[in-house]
N, C-alpha and C. Protein backbone atom coordinates (compact mmCIF):
# COMPACT_ATOMS: atom_id res chain seq x y z
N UNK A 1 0.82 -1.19 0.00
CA UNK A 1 0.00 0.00 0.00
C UNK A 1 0.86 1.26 0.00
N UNK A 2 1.66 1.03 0.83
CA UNK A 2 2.57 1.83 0.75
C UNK A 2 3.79 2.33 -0.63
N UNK A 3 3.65 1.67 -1.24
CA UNK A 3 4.18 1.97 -2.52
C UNK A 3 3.69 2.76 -3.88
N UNK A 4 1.96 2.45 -3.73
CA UNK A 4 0.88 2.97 -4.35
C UNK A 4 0.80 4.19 -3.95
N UNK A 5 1.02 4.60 -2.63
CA UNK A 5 0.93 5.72 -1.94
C UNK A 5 1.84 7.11 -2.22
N UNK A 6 3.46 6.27 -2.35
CA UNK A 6 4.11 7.26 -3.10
C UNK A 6 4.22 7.44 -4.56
N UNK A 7 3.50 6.52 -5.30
CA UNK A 7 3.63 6.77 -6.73
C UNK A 7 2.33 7.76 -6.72
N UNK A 8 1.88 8.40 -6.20
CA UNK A 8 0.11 9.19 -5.84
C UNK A 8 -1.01 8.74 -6.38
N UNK A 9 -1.03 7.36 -5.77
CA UNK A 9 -2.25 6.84 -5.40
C UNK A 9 -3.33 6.97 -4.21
N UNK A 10 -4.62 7.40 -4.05
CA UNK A 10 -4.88 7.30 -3.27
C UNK A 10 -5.20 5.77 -2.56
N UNK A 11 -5.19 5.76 -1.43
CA UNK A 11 -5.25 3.87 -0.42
C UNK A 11 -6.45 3.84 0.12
N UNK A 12 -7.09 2.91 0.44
CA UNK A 12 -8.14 3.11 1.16
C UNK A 12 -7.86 1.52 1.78
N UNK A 13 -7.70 0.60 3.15
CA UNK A 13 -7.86 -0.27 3.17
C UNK A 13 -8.96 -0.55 4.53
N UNK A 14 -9.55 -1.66 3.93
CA UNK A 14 -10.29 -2.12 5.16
C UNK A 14 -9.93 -3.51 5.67
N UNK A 15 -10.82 -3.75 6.94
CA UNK A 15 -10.60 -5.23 7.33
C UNK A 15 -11.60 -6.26 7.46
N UNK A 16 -12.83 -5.63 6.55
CA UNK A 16 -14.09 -6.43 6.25
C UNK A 16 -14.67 -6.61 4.99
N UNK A 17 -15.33 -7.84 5.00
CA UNK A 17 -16.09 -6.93 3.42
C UNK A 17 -17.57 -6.18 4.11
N UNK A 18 -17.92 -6.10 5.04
CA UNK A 18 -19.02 -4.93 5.22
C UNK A 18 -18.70 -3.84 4.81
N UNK A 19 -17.28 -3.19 5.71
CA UNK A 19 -16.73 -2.37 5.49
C UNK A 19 -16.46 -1.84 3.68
N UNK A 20 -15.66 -3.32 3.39
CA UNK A 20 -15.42 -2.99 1.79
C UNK A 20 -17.01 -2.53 0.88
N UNK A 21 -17.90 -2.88 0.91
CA UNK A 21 -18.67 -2.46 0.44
C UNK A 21 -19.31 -0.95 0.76
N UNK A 22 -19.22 -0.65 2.12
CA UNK A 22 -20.01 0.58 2.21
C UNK A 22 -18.73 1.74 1.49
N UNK A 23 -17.67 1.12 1.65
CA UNK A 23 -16.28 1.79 0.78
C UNK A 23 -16.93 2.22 -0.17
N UNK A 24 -17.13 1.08 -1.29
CA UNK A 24 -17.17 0.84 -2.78
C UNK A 24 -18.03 1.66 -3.07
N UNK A 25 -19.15 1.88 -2.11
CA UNK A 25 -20.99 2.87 -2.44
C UNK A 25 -20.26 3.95 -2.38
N UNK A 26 -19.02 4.52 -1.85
CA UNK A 26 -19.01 6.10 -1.40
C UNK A 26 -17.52 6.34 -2.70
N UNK A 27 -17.17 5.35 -3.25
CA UNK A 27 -16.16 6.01 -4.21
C UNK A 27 -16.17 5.19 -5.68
N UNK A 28 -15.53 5.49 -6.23
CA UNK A 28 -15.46 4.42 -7.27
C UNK A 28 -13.78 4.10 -7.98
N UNK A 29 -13.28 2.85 -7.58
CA UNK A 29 -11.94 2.64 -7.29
C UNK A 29 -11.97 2.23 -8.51
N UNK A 30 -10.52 2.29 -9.19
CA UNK A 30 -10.06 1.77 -10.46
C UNK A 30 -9.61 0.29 -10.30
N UNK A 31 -9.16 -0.30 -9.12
CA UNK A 31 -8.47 -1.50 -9.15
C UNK A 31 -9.01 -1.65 -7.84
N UNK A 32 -8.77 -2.90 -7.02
CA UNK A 32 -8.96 -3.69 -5.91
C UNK A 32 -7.99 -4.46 -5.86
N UNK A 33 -7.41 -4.58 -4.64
CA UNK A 33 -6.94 -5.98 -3.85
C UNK A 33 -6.88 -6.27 -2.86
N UNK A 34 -7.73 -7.60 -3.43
CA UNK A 34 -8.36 -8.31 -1.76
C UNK A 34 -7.64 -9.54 -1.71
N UNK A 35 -8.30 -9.46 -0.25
CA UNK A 35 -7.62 -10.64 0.80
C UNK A 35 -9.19 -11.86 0.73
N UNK A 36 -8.45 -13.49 0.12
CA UNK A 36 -9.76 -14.00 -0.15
C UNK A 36 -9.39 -14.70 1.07
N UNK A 37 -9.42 -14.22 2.34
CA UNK A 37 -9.67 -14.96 3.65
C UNK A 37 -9.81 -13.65 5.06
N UNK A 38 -10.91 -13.29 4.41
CA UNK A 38 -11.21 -11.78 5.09
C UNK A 38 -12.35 -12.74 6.29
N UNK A 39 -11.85 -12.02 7.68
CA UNK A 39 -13.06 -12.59 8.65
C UNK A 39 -14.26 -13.17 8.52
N UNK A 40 -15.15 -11.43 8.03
CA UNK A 40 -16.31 -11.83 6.98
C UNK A 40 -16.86 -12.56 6.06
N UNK A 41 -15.68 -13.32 4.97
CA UNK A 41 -16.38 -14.12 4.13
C UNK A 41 -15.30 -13.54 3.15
N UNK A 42 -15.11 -14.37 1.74
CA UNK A 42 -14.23 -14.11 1.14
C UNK A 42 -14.36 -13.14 0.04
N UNK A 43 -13.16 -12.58 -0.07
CA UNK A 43 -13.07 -11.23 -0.93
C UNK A 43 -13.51 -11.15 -2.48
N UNK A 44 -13.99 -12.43 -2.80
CA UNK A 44 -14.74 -12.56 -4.02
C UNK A 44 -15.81 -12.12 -3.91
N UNK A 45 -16.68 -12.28 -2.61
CA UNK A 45 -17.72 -12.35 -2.25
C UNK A 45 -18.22 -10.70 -3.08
């Protein structure tokens, strides 16, 4: 994340997919990467 960050990307990370979704409603990201063993249920989901 940190690498994205200095090339001026903005980051946004979470640690749910609840979270990831109410994310996704409030922006609209060019790329994703998820973790497919998120607490919640997997990052495909």
């Amino acid at each position: 994340m940190h690498a994205m960050e200095k090339r001026g990307y903005d980051v946004s990370a979470v640690a749910t997919i609840k979270e990831a979704q109410q994310l996704a409603q409030s922006l609209t990201p060019e790329f994703a990467v998820v973790d497919l063993r998120m607490p919640d249920g997997s990052g495909l989901d």
